[in-house]
PDB file of N, CA and C in Angstrom:
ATOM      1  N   UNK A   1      98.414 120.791  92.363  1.00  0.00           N
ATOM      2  CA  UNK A   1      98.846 120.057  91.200  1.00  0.00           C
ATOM      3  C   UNK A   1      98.066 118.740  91.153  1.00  0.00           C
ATOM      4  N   UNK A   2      97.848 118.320  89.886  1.00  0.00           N
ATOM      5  CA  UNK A   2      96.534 117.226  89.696  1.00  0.00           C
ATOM      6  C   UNK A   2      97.445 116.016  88.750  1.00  0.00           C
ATOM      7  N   UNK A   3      97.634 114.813  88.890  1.00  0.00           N
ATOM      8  CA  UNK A   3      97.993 113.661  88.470  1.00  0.00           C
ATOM      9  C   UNK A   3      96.951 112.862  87.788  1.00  0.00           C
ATOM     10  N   UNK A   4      96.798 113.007  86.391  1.00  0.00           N
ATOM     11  CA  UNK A   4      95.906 111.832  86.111  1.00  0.00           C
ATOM     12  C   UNK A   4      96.551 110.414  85.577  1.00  0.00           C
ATOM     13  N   UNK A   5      96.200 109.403  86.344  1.00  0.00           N
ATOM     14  CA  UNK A   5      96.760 108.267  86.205  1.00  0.00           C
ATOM     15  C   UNK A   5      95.580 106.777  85.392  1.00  0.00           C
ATOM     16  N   UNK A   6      96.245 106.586  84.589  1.00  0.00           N
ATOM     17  CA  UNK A   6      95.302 105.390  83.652  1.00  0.00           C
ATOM     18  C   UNK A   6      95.183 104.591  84.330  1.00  0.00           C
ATOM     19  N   UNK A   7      93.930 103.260  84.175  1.00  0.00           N
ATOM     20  CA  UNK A   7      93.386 102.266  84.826  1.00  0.00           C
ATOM     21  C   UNK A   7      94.881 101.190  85.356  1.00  0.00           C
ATOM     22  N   UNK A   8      96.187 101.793  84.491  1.00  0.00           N
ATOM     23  CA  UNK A   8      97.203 100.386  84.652  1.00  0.00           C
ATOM     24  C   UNK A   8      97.997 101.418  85.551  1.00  0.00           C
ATOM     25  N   UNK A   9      97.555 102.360  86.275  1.00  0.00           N
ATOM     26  CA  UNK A   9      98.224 102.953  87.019  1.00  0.00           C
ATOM     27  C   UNK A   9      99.789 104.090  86.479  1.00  0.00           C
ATOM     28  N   UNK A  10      99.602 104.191  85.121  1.00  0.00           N
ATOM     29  CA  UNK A  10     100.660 105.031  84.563  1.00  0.00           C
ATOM     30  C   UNK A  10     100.668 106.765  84.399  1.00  0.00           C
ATOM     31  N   UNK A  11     101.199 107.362  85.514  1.00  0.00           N
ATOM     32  CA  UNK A  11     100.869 109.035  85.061  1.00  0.00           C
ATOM     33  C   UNK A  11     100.737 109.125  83.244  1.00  0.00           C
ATOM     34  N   UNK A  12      99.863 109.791  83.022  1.00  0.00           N
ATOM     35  CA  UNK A  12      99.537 110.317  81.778  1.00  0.00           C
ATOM     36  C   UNK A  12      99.943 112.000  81.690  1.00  0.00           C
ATOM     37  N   UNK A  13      99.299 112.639  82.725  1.00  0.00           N
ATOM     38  CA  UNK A  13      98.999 113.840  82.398  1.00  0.00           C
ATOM     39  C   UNK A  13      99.370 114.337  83.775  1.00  0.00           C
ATOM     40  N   UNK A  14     100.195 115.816  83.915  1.00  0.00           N
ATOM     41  CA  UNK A  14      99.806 116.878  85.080  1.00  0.00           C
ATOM     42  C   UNK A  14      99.874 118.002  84.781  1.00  0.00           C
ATOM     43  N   UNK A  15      99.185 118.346  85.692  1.00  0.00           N
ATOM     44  CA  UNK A  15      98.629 120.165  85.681  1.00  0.00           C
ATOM     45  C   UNK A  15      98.440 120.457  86.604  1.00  0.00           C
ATOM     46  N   UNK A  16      98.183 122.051  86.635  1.00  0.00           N
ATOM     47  CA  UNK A  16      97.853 122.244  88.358  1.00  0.00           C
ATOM     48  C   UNK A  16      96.132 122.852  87.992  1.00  0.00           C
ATOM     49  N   UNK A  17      95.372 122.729  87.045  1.00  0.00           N
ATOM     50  CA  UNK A  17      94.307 122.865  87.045  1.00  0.00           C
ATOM     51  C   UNK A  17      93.241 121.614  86.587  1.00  0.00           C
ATOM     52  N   UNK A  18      92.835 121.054  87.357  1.00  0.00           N
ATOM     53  CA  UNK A  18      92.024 119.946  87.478  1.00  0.00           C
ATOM     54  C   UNK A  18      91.278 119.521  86.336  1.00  0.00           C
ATOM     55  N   UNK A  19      90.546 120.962  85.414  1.00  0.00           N
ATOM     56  CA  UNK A  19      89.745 121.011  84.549  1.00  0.00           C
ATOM     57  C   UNK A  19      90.648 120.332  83.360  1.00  0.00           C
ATOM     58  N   UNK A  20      91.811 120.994  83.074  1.00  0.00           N
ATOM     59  CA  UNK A  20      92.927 120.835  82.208  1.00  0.00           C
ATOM     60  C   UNK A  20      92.794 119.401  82.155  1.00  0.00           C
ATOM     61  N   UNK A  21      93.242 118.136  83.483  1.00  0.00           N
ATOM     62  CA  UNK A  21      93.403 116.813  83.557  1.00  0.00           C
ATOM     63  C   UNK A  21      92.288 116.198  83.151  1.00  0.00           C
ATOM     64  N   UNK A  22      90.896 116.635  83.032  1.00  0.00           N
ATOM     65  CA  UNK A  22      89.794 116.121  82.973  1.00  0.00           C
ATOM     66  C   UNK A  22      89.833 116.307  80.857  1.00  0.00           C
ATOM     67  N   UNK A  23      89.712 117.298  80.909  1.00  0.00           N
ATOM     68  CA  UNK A  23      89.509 117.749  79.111  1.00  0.00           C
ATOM     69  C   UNK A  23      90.802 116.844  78.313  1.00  0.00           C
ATOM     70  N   UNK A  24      92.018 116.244  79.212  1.00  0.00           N
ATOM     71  CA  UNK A  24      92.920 115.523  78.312  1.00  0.00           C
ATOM     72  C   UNK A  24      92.466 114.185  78.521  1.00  0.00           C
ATOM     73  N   UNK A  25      91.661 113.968  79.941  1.00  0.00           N
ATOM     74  CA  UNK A  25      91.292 112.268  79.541  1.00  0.00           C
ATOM     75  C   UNK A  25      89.895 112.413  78.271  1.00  0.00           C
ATOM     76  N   UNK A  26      89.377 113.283  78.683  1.00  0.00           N
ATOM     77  CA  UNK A  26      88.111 113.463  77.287  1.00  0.00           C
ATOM     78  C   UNK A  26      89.033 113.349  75.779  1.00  0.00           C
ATOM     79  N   UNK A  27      89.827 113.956  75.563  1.00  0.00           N
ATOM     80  CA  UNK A  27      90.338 114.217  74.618  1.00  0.00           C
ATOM     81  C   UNK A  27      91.060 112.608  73.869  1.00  0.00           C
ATOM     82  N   UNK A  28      91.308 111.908  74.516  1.00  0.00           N
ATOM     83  CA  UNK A  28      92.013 110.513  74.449  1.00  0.00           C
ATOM     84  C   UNK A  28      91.098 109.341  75.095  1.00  0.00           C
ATOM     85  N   UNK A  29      89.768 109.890  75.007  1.00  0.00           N
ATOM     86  CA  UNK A  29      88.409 109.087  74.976  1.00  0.00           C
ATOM     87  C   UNK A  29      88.392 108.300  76.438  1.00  0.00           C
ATOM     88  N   UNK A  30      89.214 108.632  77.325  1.00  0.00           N
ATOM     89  CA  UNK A  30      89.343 107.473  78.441  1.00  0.00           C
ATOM     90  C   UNK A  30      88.044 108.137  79.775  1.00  0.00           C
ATOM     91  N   UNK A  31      87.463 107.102  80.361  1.00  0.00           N
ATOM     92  CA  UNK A  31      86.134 107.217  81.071  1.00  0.00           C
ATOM     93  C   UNK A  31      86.527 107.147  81.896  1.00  0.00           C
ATOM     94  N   UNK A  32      85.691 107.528  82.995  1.00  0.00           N
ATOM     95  CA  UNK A  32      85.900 107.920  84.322  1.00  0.00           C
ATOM     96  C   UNK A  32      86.381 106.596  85.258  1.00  0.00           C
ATOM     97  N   UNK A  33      86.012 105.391  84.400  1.00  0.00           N
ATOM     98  CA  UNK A  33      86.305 104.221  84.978  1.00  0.00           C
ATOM     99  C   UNK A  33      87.631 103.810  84.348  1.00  0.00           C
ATOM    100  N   UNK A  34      88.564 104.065  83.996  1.00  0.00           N
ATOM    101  CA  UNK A  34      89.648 104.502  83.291  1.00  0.00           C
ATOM    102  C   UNK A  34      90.807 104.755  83.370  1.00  0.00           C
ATOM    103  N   UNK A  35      90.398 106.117  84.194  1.00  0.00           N
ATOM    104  CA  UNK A  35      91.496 106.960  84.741  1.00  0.00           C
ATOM    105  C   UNK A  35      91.408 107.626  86.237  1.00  0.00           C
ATOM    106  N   UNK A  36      92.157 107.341  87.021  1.00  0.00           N
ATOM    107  CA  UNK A  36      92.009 108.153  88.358  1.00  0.00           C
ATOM    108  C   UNK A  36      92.922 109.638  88.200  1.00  0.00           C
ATOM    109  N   UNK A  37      91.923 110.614  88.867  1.00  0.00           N
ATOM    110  CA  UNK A  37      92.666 111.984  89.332  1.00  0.00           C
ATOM    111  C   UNK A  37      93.423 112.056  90.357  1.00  0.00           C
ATOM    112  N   UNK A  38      94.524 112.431  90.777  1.00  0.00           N
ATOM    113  CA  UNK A  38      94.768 112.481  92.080  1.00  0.00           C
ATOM    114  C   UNK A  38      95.585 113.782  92.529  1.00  0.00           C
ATOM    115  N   UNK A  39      95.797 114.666  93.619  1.00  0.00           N
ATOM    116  CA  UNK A  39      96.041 116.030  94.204  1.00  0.00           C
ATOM    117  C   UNK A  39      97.302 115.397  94.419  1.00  0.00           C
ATOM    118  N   UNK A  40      97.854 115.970  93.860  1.00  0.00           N
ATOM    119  CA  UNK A  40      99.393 115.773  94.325  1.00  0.00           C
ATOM    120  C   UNK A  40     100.399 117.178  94.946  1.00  0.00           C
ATOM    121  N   UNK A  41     100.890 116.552  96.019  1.00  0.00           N
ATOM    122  CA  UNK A  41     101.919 117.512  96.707  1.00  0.00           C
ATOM    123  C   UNK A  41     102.335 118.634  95.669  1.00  0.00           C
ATOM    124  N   UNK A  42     101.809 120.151  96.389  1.00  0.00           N
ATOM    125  CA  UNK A  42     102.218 121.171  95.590  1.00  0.00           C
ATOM    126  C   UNK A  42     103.935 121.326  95.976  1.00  0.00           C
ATOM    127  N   UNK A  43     104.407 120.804  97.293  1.00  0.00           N
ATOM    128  CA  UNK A  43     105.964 121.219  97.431  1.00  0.00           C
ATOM    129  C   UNK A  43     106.928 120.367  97.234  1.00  0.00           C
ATOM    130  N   UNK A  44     106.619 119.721  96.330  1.00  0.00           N
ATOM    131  CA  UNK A  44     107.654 118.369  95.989  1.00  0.00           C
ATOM    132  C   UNK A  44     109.034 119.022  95.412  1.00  0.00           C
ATOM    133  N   UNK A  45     109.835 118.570  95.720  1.00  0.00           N
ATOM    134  CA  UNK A  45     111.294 119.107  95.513  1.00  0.00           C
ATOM    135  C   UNK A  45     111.318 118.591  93.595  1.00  0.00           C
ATOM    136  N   UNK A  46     111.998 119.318  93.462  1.00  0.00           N
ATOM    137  CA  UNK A  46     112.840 118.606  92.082  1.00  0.00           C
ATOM    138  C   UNK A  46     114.074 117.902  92.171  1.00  0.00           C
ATOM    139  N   UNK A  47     114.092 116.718  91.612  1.00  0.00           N
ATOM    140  CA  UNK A  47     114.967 115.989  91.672  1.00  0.00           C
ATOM    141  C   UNK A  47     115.666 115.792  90.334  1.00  0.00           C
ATOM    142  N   UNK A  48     117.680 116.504  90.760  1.00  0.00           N
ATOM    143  CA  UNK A  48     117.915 115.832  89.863  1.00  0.00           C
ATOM    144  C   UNK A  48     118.637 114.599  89.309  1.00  0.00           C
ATOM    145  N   UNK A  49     119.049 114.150  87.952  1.00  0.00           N
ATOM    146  CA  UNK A  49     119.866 112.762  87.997  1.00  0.00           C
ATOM    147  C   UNK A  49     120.760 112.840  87.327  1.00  0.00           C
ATOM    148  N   UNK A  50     122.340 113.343  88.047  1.00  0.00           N
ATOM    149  CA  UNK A  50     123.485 113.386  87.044  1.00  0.00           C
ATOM    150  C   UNK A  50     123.822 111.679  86.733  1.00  0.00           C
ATOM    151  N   UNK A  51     124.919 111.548  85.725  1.00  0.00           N
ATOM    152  CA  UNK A  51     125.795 111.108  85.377  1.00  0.00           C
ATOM    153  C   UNK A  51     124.929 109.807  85.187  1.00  0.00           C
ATOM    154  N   UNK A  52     124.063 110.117  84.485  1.00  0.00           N
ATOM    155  CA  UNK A  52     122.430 109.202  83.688  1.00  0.00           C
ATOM    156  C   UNK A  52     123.348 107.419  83.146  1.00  0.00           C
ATOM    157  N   UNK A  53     124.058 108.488  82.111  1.00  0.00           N
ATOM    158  CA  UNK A  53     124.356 107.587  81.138  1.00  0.00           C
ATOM    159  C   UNK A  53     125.331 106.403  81.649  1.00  0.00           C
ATOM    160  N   UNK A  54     126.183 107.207  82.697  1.00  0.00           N
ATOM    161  CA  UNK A  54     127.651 106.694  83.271  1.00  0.00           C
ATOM    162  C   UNK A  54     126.660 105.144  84.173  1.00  0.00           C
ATOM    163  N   UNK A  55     125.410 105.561  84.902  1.00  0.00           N
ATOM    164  CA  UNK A  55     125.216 104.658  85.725  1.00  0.00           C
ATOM    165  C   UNK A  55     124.083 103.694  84.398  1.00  0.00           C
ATOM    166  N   UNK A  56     123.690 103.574  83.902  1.00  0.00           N
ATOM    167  CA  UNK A  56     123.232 102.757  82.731  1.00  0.00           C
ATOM    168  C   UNK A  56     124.107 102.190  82.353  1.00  0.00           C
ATOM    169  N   UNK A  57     125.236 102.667  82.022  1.00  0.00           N
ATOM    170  CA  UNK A  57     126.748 101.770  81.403  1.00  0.00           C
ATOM    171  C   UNK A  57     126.917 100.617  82.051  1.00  0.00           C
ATOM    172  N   UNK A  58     127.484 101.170  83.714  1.00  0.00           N
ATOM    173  CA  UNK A  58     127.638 100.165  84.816  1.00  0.00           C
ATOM    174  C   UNK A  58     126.506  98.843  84.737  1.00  0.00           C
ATOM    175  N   UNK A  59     125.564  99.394  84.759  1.00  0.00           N
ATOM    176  CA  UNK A  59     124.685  98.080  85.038  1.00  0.00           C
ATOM    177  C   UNK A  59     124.080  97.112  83.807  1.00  0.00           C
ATOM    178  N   UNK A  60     124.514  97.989  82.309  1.00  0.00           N
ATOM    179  CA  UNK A  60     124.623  97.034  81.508  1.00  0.00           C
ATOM    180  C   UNK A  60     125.856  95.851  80.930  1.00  0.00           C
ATOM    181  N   UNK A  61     125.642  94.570  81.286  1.00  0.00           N
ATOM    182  CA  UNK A  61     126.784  93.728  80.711  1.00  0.00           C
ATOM    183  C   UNK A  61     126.244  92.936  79.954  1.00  0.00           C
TER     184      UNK A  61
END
């Protein structure tokens, strides 16, 4: 799996085919000086996040 991340360090794009990450920074004009690729862990768990809204509530006053 391939991470392409913009010069301000923000995931943009993933895929698990490299070519794919490359043709979407072409596609949104960004240069090689730009954007970094990076291989990211194929066994990363999924994570999930119940009760989203309940903990946003809490911490807004």
């Amino acid at each position: 799996m391939y991470g392409l991340y913009d010069k301000e360090g923000i995931l943009r794009f993933v895929d698990s085919d490299k070519d794919a990450c490359i043709a979407y920074a072409e596609l949104f004009e960004l240069n090689a000086t730009n954007y970094c690729l990076m291989d990211l862990a194929n066994d990363t768990k999924k994570v999930t996040v119940s009760n989203l809204d309940q903990t946003l509530e809490g911490s807004n006053n």
